[in-house]
PDB file of N, CA and C in Angstrom:
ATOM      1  N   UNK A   1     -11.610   6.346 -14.526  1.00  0.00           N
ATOM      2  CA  UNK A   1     -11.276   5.426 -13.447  1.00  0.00           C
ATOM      3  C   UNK A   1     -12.374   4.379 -13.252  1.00  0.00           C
ATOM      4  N   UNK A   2     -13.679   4.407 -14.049  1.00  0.00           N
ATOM      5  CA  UNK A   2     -14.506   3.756 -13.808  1.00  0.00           C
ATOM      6  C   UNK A   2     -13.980   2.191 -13.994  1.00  0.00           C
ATOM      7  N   UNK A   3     -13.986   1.227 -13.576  1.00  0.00           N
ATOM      8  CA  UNK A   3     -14.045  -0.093 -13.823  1.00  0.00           C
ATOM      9  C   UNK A   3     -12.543  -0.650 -13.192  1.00  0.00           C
ATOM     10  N   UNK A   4     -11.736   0.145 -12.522  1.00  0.00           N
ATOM     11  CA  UNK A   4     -10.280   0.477 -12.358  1.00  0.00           C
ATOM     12  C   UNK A   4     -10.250   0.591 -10.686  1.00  0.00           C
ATOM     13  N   UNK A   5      -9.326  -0.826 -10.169  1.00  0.00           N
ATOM     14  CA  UNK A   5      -8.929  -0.913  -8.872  1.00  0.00           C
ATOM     15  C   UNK A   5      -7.681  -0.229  -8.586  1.00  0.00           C
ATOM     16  N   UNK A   6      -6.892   0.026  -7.548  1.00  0.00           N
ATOM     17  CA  UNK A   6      -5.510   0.240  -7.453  1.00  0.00           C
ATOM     18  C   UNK A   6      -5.044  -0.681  -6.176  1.00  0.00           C
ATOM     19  N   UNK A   7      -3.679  -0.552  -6.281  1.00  0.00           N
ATOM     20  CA  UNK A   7      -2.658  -1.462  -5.267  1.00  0.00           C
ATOM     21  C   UNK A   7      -1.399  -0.772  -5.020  1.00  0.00           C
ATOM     22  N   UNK A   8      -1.319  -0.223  -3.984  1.00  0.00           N
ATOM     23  CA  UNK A   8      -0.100   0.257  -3.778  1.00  0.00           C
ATOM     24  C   UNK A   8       1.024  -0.832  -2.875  1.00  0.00           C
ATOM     25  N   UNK A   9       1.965  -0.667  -3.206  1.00  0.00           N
ATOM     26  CA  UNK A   9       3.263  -1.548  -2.541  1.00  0.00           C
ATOM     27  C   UNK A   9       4.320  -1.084  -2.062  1.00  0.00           C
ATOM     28  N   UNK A  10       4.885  -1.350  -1.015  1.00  0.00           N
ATOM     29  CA  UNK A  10       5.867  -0.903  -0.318  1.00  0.00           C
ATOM     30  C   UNK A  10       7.303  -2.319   0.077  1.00  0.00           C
ATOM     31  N   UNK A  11       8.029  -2.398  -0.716  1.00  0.00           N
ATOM     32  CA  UNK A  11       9.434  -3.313  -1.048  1.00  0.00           C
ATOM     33  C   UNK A  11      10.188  -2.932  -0.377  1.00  0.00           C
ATOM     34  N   UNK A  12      11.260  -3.487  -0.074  1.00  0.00           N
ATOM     35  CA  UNK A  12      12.509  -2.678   0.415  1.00  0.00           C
ATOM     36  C   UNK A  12      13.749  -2.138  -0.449  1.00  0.00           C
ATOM     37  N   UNK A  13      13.602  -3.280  -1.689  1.00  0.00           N
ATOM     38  CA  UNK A  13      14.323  -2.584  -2.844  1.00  0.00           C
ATOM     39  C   UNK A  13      13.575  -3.945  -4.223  1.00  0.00           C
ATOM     40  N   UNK A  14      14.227  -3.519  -5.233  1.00  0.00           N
ATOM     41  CA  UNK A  14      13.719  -4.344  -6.386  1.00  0.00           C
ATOM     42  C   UNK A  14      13.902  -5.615  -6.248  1.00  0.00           C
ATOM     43  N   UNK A  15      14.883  -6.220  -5.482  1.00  0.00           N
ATOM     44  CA  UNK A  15      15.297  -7.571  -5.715  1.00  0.00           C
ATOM     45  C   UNK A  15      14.659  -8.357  -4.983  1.00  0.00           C
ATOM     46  N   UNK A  16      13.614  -8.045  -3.682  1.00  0.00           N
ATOM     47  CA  UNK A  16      13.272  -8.387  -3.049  1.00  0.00           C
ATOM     48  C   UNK A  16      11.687  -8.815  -3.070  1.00  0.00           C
ATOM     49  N   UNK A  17      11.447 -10.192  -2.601  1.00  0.00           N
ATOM     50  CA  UNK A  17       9.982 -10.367  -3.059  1.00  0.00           C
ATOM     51  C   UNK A  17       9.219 -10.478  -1.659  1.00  0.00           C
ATOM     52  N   UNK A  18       9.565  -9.845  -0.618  1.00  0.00           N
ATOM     53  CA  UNK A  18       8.852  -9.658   0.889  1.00  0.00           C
ATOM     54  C   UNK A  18       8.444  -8.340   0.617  1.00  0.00           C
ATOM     55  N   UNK A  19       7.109  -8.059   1.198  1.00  0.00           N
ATOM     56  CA  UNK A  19       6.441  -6.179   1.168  1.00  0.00           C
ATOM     57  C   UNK A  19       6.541  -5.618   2.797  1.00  0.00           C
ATOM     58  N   UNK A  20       6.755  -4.862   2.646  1.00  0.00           N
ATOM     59  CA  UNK A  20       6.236  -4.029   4.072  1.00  0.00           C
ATOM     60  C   UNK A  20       5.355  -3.768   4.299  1.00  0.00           C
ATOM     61  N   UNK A  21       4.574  -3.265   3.261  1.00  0.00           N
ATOM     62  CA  UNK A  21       3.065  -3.003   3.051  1.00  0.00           C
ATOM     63  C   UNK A  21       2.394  -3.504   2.290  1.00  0.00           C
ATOM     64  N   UNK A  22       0.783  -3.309   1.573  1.00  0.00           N
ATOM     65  CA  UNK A  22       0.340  -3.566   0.543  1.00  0.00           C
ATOM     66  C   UNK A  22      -0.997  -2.542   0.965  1.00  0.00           C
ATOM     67  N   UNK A  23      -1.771  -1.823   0.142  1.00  0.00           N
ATOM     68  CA  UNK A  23      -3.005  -1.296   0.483  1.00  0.00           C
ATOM     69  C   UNK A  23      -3.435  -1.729  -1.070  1.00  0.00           C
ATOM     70  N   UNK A  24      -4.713  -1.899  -1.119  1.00  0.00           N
ATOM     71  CA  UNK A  24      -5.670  -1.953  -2.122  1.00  0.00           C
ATOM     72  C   UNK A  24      -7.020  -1.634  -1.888  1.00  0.00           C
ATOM     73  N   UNK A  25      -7.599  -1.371  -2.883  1.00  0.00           N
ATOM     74  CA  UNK A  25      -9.070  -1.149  -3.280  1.00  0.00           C
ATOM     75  C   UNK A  25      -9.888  -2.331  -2.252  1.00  0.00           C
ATOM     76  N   UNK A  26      -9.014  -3.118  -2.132  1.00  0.00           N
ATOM     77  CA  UNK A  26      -9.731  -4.463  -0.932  1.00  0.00           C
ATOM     78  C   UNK A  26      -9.019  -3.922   0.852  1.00  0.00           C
ATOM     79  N   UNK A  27      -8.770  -3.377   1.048  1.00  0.00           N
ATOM     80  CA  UNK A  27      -8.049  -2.817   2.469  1.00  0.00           C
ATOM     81  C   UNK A  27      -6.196  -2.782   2.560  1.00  0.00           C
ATOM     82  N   UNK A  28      -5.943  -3.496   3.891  1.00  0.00           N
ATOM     83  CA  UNK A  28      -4.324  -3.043   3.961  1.00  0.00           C
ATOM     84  C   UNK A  28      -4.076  -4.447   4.860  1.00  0.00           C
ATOM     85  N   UNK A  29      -2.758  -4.598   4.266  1.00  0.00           N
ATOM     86  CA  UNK A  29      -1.593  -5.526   4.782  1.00  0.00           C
ATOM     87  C   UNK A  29      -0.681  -5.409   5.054  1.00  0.00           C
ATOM     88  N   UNK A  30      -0.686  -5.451   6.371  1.00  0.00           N
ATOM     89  CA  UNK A  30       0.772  -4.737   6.789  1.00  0.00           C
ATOM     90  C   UNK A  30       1.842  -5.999   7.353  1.00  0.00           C
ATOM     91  N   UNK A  31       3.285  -5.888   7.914  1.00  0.00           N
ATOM     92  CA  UNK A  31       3.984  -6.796   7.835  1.00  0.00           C
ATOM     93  C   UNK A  31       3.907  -6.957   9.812  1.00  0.00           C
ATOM     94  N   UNK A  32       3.152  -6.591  10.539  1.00  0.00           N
ATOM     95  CA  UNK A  32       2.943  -7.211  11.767  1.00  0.00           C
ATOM     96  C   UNK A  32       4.001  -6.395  12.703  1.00  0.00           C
ATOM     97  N   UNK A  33       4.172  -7.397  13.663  1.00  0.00           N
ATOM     98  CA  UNK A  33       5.760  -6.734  14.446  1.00  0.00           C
ATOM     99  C   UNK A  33       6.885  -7.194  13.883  1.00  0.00           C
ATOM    100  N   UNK A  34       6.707  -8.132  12.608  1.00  0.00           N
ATOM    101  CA  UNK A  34       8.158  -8.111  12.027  1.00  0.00           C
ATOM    102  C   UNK A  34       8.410  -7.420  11.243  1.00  0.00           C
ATOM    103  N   UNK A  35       7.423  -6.688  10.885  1.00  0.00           N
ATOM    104  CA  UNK A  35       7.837  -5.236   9.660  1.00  0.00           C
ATOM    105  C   UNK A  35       7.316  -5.971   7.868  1.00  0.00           C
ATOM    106  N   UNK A  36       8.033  -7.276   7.690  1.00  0.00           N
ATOM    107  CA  UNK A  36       7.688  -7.518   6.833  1.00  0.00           C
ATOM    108  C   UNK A  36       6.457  -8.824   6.065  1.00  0.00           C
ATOM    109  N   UNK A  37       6.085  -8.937   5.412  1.00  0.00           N
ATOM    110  CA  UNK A  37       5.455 -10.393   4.467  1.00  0.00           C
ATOM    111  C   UNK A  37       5.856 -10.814   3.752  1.00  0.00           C
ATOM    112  N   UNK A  38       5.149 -12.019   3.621  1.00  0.00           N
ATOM    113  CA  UNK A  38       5.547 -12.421   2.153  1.00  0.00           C
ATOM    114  C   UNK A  38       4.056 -13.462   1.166  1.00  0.00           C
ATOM    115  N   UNK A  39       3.319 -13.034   0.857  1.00  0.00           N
ATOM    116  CA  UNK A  39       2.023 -13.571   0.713  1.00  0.00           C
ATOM    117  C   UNK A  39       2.057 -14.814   0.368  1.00  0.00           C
ATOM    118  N   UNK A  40       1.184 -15.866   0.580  1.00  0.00           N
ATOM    119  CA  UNK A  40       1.335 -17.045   0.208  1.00  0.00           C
ATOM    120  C   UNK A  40       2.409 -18.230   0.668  1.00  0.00           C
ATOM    121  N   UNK A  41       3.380 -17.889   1.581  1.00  0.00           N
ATOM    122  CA  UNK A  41       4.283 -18.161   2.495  1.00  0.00           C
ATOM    123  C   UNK A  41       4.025 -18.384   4.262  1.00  0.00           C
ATOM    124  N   UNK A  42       3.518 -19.443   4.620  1.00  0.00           N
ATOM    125  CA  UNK A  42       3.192 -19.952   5.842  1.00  0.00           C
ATOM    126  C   UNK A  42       4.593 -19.552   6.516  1.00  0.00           C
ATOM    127  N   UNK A  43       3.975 -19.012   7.862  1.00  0.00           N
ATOM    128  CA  UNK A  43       4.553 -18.325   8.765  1.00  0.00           C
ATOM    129  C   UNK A  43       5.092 -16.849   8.723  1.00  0.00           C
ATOM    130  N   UNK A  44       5.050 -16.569   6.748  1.00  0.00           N
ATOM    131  CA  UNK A  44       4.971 -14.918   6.680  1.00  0.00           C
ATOM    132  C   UNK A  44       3.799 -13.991   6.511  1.00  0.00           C
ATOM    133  N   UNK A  45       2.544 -14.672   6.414  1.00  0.00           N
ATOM    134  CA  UNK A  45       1.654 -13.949   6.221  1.00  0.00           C
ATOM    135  C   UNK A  45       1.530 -12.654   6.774  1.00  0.00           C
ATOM    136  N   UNK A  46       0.859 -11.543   6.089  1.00  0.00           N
ATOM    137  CA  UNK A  46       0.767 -10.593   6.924  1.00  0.00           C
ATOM    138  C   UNK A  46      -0.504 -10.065   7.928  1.00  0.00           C
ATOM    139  N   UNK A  47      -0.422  -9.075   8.261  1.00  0.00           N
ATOM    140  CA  UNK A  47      -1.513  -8.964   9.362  1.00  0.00           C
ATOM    141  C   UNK A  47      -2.217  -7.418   8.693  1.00  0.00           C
ATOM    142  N   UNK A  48      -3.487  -7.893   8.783  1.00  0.00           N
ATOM    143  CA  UNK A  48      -4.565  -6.487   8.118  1.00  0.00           C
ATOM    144  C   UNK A  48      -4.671  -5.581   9.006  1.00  0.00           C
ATOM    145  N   UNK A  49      -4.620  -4.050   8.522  1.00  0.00           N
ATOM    146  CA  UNK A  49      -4.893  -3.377   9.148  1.00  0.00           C
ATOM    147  C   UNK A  49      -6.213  -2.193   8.681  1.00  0.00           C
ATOM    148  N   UNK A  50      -6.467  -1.291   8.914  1.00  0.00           N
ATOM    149  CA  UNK A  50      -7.521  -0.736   8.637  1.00  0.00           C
ATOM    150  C   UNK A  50      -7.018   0.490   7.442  1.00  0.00           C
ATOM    151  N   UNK A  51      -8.316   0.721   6.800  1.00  0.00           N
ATOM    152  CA  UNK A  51      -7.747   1.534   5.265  1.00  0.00           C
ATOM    153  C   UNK A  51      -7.772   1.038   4.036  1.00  0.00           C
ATOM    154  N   UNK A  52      -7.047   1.593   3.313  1.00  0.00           N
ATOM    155  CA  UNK A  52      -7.649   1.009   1.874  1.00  0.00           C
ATOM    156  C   UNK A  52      -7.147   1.925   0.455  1.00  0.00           C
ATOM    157  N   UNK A  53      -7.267   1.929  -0.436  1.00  0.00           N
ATOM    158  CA  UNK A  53      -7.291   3.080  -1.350  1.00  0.00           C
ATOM    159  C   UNK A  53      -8.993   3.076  -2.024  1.00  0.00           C
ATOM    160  N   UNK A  54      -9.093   4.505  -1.991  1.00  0.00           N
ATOM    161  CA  UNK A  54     -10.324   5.000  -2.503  1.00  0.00           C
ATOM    162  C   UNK A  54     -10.578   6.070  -3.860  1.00  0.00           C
ATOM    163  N   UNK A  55     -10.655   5.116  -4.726  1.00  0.00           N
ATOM    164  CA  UNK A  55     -11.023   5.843  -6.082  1.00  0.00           C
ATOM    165  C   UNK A  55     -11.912   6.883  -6.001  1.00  0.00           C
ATOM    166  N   UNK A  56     -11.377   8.095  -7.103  1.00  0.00           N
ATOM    167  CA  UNK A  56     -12.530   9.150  -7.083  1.00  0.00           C
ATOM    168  C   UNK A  56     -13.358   9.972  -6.045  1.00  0.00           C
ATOM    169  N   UNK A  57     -11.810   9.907  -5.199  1.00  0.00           N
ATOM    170  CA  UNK A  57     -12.065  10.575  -3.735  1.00  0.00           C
ATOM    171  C   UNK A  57     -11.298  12.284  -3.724  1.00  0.00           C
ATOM    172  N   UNK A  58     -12.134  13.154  -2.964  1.00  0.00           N
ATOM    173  CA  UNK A  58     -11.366  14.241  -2.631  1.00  0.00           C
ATOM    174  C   UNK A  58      -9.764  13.949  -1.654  1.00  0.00           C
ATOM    175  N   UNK A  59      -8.950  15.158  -1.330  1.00  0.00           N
ATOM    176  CA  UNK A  59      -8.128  14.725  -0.033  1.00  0.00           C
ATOM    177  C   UNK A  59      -8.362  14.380   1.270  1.00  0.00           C
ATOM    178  N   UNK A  60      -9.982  14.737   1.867  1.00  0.00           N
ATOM    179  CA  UNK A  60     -10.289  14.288   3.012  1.00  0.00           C
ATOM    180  C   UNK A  60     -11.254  12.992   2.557  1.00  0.00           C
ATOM    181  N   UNK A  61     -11.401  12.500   1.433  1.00  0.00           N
ATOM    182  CA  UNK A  61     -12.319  11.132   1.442  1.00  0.00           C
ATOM    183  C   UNK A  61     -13.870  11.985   1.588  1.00  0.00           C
ATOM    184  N   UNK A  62     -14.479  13.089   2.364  1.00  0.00           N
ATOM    185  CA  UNK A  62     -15.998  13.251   2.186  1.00  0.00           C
ATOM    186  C   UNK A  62     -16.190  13.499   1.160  1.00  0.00           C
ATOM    187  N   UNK A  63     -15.882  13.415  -0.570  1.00  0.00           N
ATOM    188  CA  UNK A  63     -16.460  14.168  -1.432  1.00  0.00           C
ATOM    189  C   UNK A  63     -15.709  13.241  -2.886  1.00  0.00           C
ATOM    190  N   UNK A  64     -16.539  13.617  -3.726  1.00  0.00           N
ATOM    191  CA  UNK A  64     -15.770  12.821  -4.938  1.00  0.00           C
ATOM    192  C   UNK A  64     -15.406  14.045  -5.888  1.00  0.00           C
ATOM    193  N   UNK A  65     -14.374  13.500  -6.310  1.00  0.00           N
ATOM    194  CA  UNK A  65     -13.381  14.071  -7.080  1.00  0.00           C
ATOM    195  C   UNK A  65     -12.837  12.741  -8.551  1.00  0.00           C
ATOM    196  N   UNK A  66     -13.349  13.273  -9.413  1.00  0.00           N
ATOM    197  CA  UNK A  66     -12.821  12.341 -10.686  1.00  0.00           C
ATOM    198  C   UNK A  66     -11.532  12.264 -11.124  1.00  0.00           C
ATOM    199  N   UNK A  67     -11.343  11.118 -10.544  1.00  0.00           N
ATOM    200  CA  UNK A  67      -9.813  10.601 -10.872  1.00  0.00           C
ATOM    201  C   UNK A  67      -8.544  10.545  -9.872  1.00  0.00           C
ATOM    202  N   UNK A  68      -9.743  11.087  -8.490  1.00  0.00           N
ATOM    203  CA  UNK A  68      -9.011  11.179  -7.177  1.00  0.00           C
ATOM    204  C   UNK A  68      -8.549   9.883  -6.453  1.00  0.00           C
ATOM    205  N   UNK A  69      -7.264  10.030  -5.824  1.00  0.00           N
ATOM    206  CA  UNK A  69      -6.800   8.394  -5.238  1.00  0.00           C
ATOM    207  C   UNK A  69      -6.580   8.833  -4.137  1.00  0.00           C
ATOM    208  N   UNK A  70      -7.340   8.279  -3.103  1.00  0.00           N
ATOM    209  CA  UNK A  70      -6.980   8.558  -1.375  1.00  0.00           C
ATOM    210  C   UNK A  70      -6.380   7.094  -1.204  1.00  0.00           C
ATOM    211  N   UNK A  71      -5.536   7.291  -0.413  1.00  0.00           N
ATOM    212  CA  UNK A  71      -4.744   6.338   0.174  1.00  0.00           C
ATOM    213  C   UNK A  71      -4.906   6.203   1.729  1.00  0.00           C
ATOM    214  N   UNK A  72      -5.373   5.704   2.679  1.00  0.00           N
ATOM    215  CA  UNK A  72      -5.565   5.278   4.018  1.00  0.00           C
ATOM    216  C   UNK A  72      -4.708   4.398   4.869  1.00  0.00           C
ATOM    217  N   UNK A  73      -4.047   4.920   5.432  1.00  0.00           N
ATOM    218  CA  UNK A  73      -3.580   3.110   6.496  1.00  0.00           C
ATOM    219  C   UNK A  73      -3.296   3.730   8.126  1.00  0.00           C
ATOM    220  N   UNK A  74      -4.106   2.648   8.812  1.00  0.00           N
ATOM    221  CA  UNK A  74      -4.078   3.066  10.314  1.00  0.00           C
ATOM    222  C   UNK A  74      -2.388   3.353  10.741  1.00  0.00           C
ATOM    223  N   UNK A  75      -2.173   3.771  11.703  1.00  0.00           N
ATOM    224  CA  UNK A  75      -0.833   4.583  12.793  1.00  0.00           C
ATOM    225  C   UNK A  75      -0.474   2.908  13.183  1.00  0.00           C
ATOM    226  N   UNK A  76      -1.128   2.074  13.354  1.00  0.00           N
ATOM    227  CA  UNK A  76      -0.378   0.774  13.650  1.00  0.00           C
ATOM    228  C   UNK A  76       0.134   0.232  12.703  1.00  0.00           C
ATOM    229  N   UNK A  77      -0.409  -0.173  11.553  1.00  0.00           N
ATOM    230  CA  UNK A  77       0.229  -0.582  10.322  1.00  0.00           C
ATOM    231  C   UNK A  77       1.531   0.103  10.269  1.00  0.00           C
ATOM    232  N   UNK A  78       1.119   1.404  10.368  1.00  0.00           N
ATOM    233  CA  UNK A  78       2.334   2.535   9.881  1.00  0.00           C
ATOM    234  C   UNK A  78       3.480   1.939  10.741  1.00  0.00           C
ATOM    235  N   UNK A  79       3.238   2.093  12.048  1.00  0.00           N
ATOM    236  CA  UNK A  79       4.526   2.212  12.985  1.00  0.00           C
ATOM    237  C   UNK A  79       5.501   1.294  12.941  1.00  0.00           C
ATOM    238  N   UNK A  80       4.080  -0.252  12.062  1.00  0.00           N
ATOM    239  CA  UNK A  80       5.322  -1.434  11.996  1.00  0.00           C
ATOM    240  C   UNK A  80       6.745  -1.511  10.872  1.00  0.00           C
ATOM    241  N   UNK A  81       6.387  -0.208  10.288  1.00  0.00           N
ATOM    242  CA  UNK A  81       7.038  -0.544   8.748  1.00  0.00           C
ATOM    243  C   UNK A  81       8.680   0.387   9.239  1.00  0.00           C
ATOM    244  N   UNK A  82       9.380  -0.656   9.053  1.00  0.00           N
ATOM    245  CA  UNK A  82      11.016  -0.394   9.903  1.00  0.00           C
ATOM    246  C   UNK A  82      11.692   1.035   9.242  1.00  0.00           C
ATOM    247  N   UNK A  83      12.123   1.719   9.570  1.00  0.00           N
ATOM    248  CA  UNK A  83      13.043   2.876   9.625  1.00  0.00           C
ATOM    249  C   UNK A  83      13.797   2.755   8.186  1.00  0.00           C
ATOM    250  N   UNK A  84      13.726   3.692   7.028  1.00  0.00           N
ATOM    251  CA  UNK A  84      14.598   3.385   6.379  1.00  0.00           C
ATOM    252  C   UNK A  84      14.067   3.688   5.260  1.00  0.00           C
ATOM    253  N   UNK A  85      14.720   3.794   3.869  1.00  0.00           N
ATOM    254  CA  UNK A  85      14.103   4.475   2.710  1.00  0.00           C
ATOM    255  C   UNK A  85      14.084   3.130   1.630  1.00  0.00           C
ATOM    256  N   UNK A  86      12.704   2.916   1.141  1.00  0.00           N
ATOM    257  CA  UNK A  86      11.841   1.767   0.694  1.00  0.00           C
ATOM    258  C   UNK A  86      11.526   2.127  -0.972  1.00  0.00           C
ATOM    259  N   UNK A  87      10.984   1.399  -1.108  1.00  0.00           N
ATOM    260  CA  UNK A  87      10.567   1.543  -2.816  1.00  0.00           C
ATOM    261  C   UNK A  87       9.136   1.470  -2.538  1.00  0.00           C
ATOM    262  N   UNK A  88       7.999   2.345  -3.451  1.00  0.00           N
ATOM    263  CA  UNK A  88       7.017   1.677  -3.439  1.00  0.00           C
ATOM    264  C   UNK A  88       6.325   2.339  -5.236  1.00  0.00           C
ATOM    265  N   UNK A  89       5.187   1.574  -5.197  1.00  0.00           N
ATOM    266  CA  UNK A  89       4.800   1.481  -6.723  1.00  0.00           C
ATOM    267  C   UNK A  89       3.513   1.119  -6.611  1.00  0.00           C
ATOM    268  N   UNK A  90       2.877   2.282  -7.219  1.00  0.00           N
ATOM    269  CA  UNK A  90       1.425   2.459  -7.407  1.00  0.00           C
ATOM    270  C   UNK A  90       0.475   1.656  -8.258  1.00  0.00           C
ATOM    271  N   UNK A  91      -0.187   0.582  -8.516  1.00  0.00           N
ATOM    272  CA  UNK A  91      -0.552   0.315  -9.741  1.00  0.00           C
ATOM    273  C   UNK A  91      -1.913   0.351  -9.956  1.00  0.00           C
ATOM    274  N   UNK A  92      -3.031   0.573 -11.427  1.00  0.00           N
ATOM    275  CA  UNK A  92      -4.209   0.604 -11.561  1.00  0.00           C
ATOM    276  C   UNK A  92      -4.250  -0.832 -12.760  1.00  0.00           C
ATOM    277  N   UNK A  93      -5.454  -1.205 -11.494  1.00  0.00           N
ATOM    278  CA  UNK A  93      -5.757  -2.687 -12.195  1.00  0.00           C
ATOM    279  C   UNK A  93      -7.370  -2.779 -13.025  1.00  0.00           C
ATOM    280  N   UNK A  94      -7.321  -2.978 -14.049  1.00  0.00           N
ATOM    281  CA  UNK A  94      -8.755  -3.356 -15.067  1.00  0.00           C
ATOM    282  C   UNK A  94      -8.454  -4.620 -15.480  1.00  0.00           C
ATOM    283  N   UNK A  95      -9.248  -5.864 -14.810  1.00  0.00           N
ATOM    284  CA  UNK A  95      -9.647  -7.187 -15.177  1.00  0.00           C
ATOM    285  C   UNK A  95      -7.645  -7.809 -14.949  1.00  0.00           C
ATOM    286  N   UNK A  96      -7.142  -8.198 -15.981  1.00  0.00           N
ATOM    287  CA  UNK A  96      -6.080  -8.819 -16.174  1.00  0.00           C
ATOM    288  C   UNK A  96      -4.965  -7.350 -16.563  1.00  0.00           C
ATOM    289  N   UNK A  97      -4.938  -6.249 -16.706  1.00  0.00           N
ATOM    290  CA  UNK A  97      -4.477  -5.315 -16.992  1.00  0.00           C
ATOM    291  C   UNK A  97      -3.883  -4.360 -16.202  1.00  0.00           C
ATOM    292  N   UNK A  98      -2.580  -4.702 -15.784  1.00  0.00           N
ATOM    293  CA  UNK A  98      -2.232  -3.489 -14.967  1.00  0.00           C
ATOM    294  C   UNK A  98      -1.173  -2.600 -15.115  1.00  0.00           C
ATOM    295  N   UNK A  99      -1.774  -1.091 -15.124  1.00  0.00           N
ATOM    296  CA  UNK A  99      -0.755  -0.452 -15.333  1.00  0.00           C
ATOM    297  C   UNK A  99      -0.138   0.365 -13.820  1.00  0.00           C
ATOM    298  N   UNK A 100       1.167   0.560 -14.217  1.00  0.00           N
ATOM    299  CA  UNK A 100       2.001   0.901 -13.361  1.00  0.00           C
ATOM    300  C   UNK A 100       1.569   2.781 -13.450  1.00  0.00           C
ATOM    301  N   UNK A 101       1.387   3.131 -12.416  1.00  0.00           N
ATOM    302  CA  UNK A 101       0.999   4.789 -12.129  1.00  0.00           C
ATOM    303  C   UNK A 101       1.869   5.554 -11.542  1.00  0.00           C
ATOM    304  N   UNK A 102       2.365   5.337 -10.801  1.00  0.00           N
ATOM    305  CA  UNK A 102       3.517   5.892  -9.566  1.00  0.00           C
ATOM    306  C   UNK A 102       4.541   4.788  -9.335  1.00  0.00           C
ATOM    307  N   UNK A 103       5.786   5.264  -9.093  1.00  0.00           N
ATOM    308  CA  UNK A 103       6.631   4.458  -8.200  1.00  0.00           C
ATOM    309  C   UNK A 103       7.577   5.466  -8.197  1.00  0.00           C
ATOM    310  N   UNK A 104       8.360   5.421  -6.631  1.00  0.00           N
ATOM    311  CA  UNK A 104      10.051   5.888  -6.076  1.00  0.00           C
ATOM    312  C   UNK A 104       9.845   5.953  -4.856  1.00  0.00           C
ATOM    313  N   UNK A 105      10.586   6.582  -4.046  1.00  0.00           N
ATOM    314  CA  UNK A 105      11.148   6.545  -2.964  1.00  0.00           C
ATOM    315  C   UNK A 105       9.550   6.705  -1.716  1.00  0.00           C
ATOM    316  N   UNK A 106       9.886   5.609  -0.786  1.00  0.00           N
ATOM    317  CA  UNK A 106       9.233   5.727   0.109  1.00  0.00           C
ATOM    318  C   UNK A 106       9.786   5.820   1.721  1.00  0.00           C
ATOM    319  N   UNK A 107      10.406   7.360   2.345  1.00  0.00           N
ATOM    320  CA  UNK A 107      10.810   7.100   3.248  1.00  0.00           C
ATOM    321  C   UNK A 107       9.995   7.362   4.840  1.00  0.00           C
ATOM    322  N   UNK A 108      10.360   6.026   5.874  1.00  0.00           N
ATOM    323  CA  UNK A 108       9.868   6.022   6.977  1.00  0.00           C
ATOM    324  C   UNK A 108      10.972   6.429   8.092  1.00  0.00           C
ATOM    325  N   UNK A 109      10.443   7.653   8.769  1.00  0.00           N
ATOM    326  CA  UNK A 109      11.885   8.300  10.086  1.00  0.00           C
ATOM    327  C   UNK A 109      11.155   7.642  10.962  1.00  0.00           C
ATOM    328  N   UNK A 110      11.892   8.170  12.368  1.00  0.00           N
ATOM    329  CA  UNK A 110      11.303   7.940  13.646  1.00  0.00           C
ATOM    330  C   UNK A 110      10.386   9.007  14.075  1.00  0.00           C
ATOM    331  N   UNK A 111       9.891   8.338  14.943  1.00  0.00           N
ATOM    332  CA  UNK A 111       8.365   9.528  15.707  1.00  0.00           C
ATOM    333  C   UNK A 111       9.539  10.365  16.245  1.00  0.00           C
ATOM    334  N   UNK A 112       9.141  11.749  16.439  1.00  0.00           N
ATOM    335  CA  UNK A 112       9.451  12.656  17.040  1.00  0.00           C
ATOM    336  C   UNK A 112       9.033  13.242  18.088  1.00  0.00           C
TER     337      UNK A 112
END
């Protein structure tokens, strides 16, 4: 994993080029109180929230683990992302190179 960022994404389905989410090795983007973004699109930008993904992490983040991927995103980010079963897709990035790691179903219920 040395030299190797990741980006996780959260779509609503394939055809669609707005995210609900985004977390990376650089923090998190979440889609605000409208649920969604669209990067690079004035008036969709999204709104950051706290978190990130962390390479070569245990499951609680105090400890390293080789080849470990913690994933982070604050309860606000979370809450904005609308009700409903999403796509999302993991990817690990080296320089211009990215490979696809994970992707399927990402579903969000209501609080209970």
């Amino acid at each position: 994993m040395t030299g190797y960022s990741a980006q996780l994404r959260v779509i609503p389905n394939a055809n669609q080029s707005y995210s609900y989410l985004e977390v990376s090795t650089g923090g998190v983007t979440g889609g605000g109180a409208t649920g969604e973004f669209l990067a690079g699109v004035a008036g969709k930008s999204g709104v950051g929230g706290s978190g990130g993904i962390y390479m070569n992490q245990n499951e609680t983040g105090s400890g390293s683990m080789t080849g470990g991927i913690l994933i982070s995103v604050d309860a606000t980010t979370m809450s904005h992302i609308p009700q409903g079963r999403w796509l999302y897709e993991l990817d690990l990035i080296n320089n211009d190179t990215i490979k696809e790691l994970m992707m399927g179903a990402f579903t969000v219920t209501a609080r209970v």
